[in-house]
PDB file of N, CA and C in Angstrom:
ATOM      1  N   UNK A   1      37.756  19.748 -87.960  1.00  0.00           N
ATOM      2  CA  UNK A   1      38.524  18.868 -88.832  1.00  0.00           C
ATOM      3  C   UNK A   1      37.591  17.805 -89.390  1.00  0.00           C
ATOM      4  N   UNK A   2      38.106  17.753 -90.593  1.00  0.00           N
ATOM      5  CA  UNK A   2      36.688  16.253 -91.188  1.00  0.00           C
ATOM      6  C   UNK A   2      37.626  14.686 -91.112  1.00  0.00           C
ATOM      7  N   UNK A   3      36.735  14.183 -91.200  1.00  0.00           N
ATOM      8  CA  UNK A   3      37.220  12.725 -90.922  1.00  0.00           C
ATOM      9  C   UNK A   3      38.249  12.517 -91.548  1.00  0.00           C
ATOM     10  N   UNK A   4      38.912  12.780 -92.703  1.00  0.00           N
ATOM     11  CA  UNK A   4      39.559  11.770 -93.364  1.00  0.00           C
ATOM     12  C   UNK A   4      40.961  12.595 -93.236  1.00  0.00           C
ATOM     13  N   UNK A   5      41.107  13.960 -92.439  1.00  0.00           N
ATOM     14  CA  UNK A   5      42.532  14.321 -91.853  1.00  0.00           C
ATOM     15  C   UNK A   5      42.711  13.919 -90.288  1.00  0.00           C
ATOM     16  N   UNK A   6      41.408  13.551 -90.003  1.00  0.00           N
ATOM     17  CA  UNK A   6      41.709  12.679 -88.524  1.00  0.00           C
ATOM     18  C   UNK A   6      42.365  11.368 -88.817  1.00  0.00           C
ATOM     19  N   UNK A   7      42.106  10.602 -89.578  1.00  0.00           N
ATOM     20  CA  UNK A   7      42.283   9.091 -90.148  1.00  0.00           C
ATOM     21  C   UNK A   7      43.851   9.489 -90.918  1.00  0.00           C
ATOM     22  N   UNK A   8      43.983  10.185 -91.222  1.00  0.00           N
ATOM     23  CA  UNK A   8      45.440  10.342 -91.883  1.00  0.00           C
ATOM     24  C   UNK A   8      46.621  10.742 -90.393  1.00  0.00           C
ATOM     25  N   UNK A   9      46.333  11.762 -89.368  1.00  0.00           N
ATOM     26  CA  UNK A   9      46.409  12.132 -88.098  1.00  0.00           C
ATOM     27  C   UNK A   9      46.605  10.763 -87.550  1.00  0.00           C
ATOM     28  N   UNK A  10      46.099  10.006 -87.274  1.00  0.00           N
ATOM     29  CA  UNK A  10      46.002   9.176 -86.479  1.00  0.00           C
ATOM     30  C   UNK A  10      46.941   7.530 -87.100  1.00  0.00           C
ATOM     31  N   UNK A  11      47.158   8.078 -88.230  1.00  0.00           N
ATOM     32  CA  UNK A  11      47.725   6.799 -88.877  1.00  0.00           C
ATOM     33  C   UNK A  11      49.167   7.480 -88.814  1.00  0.00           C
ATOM     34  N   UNK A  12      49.727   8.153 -88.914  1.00  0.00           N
ATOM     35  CA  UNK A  12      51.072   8.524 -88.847  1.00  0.00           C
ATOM     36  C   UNK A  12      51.801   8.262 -87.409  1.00  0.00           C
ATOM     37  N   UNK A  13      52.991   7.232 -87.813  1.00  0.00           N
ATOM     38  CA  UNK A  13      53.707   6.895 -86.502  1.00  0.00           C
ATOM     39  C   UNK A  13      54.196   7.736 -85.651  1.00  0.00           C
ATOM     40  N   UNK A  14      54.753   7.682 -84.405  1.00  0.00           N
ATOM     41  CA  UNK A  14      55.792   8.076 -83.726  1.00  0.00           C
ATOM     42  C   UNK A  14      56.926   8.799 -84.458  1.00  0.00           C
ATOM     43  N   UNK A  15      57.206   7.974 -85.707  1.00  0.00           N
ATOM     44  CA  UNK A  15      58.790   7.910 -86.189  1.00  0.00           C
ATOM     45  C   UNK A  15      58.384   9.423 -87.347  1.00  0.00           C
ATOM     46  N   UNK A  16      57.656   8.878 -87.975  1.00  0.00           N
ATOM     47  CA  UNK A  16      57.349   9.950 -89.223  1.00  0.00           C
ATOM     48  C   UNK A  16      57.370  10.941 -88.573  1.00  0.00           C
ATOM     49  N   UNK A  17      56.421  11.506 -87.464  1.00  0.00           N
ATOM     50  CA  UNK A  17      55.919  12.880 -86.637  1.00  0.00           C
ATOM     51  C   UNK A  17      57.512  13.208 -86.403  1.00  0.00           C
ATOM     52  N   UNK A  18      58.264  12.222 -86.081  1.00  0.00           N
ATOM     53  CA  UNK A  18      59.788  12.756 -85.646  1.00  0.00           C
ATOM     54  C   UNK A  18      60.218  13.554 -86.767  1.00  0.00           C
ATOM     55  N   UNK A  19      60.328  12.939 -87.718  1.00  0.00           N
ATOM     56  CA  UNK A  19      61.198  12.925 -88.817  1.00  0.00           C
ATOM     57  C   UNK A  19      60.651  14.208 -89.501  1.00  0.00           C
ATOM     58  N   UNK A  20      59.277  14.689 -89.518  1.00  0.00           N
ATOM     59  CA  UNK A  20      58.812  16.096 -90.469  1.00  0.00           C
ATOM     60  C   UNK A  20      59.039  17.156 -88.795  1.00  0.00           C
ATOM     61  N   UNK A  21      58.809  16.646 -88.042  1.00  0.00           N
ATOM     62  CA  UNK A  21      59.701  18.271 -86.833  1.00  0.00           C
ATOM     63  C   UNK A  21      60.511  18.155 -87.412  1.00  0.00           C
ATOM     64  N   UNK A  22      61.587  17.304 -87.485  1.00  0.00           N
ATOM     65  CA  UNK A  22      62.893  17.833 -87.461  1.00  0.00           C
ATOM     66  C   UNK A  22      63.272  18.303 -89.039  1.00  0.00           C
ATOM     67  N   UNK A  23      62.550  17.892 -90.191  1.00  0.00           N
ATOM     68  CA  UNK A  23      63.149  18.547 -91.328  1.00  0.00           C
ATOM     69  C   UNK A  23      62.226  19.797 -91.560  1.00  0.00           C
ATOM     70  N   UNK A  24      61.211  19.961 -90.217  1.00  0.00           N
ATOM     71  CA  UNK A  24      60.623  21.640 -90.664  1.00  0.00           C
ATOM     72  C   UNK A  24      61.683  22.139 -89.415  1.00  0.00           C
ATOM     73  N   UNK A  25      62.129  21.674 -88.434  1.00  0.00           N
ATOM     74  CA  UNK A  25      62.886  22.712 -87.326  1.00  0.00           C
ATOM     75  C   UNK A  25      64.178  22.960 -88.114  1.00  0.00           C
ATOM     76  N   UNK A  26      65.071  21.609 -89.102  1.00  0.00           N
ATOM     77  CA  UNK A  26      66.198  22.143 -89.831  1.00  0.00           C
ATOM     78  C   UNK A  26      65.990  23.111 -90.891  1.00  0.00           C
ATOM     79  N   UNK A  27      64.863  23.107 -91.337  1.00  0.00           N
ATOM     80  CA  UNK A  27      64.594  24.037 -92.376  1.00  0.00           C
ATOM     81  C   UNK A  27      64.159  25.294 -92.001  1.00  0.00           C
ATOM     82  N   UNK A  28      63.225  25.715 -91.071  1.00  0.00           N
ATOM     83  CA  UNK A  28      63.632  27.106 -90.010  1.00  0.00           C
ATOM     84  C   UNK A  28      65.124  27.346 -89.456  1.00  0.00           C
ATOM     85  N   UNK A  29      66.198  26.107 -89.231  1.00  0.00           N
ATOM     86  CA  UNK A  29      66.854  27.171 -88.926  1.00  0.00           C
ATOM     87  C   UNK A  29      67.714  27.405 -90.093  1.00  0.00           C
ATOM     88  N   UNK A  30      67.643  26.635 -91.008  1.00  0.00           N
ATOM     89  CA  UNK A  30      68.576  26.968 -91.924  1.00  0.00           C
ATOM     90  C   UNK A  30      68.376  28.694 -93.041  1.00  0.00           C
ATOM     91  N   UNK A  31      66.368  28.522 -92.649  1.00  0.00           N
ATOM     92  CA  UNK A  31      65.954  29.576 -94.029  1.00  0.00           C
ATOM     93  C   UNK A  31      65.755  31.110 -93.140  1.00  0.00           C
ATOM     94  N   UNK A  32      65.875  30.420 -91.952  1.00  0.00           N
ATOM     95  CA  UNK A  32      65.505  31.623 -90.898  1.00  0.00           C
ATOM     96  C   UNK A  32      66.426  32.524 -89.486  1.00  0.00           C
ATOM     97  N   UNK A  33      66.537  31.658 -88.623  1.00  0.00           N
ATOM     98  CA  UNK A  33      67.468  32.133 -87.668  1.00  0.00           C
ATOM     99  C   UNK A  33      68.877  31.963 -88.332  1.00  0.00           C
ATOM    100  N   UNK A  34      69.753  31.114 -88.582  1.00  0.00           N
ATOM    101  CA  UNK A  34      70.866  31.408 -88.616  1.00  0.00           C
ATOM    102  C   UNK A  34      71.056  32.644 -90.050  1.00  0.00           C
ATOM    103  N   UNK A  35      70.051  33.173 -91.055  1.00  0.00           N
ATOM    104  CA  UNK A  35      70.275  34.263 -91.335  1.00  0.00           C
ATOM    105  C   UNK A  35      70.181  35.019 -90.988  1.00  0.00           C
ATOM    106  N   UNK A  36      69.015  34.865 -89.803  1.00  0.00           N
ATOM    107  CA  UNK A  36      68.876  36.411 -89.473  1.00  0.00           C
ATOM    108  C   UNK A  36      69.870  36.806 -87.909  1.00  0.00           C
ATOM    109  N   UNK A  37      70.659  35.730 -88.045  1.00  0.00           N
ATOM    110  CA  UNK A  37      71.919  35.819 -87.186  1.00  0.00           C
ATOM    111  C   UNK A  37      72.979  36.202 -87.195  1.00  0.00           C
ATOM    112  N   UNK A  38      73.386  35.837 -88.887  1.00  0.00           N
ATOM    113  CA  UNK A  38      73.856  36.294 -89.842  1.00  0.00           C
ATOM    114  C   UNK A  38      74.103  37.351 -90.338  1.00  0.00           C
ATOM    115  N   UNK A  39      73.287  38.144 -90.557  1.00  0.00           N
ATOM    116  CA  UNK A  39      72.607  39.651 -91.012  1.00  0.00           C
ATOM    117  C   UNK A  39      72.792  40.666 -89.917  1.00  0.00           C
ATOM    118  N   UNK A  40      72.587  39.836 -88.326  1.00  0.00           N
ATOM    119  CA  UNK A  40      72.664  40.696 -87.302  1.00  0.00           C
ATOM    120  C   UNK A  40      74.406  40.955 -86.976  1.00  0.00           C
ATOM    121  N   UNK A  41      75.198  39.626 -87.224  1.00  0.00           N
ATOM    122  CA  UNK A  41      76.322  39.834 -87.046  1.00  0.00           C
ATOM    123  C   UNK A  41      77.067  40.608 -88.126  1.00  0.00           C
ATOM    124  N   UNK A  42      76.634  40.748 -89.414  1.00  0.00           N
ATOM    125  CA  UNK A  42      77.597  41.498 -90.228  1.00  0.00           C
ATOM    126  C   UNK A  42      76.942  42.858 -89.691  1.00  0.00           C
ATOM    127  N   UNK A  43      76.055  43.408 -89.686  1.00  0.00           N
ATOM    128  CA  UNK A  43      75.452  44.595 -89.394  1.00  0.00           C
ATOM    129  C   UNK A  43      76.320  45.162 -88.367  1.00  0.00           C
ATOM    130  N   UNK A  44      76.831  44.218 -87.323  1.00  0.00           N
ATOM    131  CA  UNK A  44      77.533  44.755 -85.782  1.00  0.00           C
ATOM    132  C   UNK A  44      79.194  44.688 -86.204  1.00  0.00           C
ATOM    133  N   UNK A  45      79.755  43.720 -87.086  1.00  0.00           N
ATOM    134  CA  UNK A  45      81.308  43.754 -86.997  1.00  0.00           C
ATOM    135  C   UNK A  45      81.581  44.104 -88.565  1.00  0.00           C
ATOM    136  N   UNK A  46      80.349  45.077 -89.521  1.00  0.00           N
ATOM    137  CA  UNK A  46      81.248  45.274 -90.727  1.00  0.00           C
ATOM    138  C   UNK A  46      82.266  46.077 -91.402  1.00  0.00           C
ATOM    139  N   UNK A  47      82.109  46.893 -90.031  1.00  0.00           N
ATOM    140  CA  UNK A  47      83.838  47.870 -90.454  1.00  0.00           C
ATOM    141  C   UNK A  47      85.016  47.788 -89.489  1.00  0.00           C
ATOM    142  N   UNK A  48      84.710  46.425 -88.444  1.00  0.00           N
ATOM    143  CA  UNK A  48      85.791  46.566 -87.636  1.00  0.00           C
ATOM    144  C   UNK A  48      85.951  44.763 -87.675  1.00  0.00           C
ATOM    145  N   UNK A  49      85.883  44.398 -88.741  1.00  0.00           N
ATOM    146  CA  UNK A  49      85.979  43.229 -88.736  1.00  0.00           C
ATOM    147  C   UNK A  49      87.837  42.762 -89.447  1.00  0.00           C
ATOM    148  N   UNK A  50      88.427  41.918 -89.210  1.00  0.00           N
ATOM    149  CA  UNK A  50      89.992  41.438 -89.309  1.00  0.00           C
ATOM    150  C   UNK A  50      89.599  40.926 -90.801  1.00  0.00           C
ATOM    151  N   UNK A  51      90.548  40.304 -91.506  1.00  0.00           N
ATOM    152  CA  UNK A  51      90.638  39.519 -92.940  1.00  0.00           C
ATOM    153  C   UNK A  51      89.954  38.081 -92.434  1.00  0.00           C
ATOM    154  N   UNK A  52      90.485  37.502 -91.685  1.00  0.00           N
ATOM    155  CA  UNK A  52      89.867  36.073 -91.435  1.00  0.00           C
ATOM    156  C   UNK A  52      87.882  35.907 -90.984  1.00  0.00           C
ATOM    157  N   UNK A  53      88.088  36.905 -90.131  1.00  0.00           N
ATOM    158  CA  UNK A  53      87.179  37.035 -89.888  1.00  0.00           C
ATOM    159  C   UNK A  53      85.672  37.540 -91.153  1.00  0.00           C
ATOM    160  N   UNK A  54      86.616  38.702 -91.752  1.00  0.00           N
ATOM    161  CA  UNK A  54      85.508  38.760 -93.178  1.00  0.00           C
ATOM    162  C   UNK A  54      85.486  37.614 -94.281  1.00  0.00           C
ATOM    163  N   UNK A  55      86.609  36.594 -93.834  1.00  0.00           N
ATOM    164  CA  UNK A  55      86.341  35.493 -94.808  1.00  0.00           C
ATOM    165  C   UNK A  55      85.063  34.875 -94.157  1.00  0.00           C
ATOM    166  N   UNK A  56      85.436  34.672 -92.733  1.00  0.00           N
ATOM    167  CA  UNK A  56      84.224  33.980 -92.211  1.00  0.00           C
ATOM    168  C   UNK A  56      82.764  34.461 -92.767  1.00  0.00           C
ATOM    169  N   UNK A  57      82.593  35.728 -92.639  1.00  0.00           N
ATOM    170  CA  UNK A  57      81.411  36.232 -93.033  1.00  0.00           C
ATOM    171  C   UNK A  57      81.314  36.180 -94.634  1.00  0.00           C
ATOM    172  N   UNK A  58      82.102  36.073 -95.581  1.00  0.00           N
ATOM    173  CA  UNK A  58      82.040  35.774 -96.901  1.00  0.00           C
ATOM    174  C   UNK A  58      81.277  34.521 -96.969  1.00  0.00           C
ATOM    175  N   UNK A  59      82.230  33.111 -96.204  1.00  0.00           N
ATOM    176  CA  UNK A  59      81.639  31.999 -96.295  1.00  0.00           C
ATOM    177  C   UNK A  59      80.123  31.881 -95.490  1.00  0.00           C
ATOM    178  N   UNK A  60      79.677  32.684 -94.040  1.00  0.00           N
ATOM    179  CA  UNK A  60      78.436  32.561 -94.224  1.00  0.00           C
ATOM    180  C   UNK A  60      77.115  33.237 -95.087  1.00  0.00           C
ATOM    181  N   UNK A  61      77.504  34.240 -95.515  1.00  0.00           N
ATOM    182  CA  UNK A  61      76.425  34.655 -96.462  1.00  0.00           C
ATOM    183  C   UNK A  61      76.557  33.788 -97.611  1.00  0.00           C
ATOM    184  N   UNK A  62      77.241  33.149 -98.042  1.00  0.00           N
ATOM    185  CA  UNK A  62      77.198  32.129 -99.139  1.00  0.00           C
ATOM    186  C   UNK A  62      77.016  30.754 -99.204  1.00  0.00           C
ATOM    187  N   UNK A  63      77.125  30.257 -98.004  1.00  0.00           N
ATOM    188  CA  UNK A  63      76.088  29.361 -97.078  1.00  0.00           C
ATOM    189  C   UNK A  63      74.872  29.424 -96.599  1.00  0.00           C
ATOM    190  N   UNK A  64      74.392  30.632 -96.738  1.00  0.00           N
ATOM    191  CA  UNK A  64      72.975  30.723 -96.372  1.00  0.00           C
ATOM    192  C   UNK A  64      72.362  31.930 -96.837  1.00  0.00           C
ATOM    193  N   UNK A  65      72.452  31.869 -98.483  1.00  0.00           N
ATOM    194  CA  UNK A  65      72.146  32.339 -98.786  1.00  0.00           C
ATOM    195  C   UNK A  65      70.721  32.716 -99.185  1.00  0.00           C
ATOM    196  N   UNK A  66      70.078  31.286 -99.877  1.00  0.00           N
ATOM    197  CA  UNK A  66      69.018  31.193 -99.545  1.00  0.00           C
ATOM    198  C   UNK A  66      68.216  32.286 -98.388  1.00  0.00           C
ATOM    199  N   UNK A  67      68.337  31.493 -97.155  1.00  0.00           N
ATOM    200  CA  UNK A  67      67.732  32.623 -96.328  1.00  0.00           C
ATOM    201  C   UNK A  67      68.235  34.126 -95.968  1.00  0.00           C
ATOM    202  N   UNK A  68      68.867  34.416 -96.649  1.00  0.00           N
ATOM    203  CA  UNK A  68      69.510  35.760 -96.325  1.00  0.00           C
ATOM    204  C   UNK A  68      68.516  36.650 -97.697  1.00  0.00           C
ATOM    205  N   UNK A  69      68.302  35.944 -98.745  1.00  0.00           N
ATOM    206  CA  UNK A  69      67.420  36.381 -99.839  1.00  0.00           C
ATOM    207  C   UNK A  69      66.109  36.532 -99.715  1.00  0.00           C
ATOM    208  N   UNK A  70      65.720  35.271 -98.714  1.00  0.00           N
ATOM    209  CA  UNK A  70      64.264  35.328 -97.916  1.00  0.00           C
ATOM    210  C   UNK A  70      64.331  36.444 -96.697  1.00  0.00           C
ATOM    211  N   UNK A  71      65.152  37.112 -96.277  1.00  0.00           N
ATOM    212  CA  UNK A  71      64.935  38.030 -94.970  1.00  0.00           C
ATOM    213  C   UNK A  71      65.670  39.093 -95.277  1.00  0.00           C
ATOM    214  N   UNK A  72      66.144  39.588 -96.961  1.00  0.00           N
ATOM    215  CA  UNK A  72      66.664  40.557 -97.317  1.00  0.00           C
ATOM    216  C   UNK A  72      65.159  41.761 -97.666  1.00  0.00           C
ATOM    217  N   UNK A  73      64.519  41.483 -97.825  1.00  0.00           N
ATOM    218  CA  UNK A  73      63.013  42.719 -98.050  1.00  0.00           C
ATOM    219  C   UNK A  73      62.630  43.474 -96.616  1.00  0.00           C
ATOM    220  N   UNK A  74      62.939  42.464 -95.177  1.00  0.00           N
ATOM    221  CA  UNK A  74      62.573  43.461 -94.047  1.00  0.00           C
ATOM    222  C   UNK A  74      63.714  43.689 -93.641  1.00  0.00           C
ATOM    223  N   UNK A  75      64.952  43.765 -94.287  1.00  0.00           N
ATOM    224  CA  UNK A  75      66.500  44.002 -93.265  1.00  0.00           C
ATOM    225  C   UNK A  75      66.546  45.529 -94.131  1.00  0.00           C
ATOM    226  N   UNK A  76      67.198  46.137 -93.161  1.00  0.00           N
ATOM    227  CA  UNK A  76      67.607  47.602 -93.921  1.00  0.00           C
ATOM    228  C   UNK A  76      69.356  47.933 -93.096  1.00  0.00           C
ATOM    229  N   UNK A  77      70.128  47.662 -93.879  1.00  0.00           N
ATOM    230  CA  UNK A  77      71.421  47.412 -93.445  1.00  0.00           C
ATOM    231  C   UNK A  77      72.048  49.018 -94.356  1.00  0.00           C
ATOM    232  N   UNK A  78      71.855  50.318 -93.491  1.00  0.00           N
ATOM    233  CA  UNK A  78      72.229  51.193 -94.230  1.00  0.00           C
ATOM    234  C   UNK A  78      73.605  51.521 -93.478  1.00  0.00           C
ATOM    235  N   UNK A  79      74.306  51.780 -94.271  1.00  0.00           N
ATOM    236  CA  UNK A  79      75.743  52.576 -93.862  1.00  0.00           C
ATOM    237  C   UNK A  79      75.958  53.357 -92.735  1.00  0.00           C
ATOM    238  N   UNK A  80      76.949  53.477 -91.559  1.00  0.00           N
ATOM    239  CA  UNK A  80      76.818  54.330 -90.952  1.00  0.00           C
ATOM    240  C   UNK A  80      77.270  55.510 -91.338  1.00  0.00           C
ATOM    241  N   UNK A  81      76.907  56.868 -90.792  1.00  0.00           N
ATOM    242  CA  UNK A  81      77.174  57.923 -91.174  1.00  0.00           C
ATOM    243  C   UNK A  81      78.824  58.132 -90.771  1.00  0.00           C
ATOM    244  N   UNK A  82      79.329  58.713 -91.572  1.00  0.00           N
ATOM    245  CA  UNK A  82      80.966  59.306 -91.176  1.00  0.00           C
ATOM    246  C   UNK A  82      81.281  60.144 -90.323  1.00  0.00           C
ATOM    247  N   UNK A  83      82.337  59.751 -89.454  1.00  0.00           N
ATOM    248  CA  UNK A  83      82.397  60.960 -88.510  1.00  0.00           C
ATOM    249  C   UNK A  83      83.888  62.115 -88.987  1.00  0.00           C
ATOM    250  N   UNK A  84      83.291  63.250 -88.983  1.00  0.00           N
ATOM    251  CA  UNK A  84      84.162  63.994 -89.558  1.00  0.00           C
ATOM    252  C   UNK A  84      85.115  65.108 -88.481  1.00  0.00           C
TER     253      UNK A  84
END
């Protein structure tokens, strides 16, 4: 490290260091886990899910959507096959 990110390091309070965890830990969970929580729960209840309940899941994919757009390229949410 060169001097002048030690001197910046070393000048930042207690309070600030608080304050950027917590708006990078709210911003992981907002862009990250609770979609990909999200994604895991519609995947498990989407054909045996009630009306209230698919509202619920309406309102979270549209709440977090954002991250559901960021973790839609490695999700592969294919249909299950029919049983005949």
């Amino acid at each position: 490290m060169d001097i002048l990110s030690i001197i910046i390091i070393n000048n930042l309070d207690t309070n600030a260091i608080i304050a950027i965890a917590l708006y990078v830990g709210l911003a992981g969970a907002y862009l990250l886990v609770i979609p990909a929580a999200t994604l895991f729960y519609l995947n498990q209840r989407w054909y045996t899910a009630r009306s209230v309940e698919r509202l619920l899941m309406y309102f979270m994919v549209f709440m977090f959507f954002p991250g559901i757009l960021l973790l839609s390229p490695f999700v592969n949410l294919r249909p299950r096959p029919r049983e005949v």
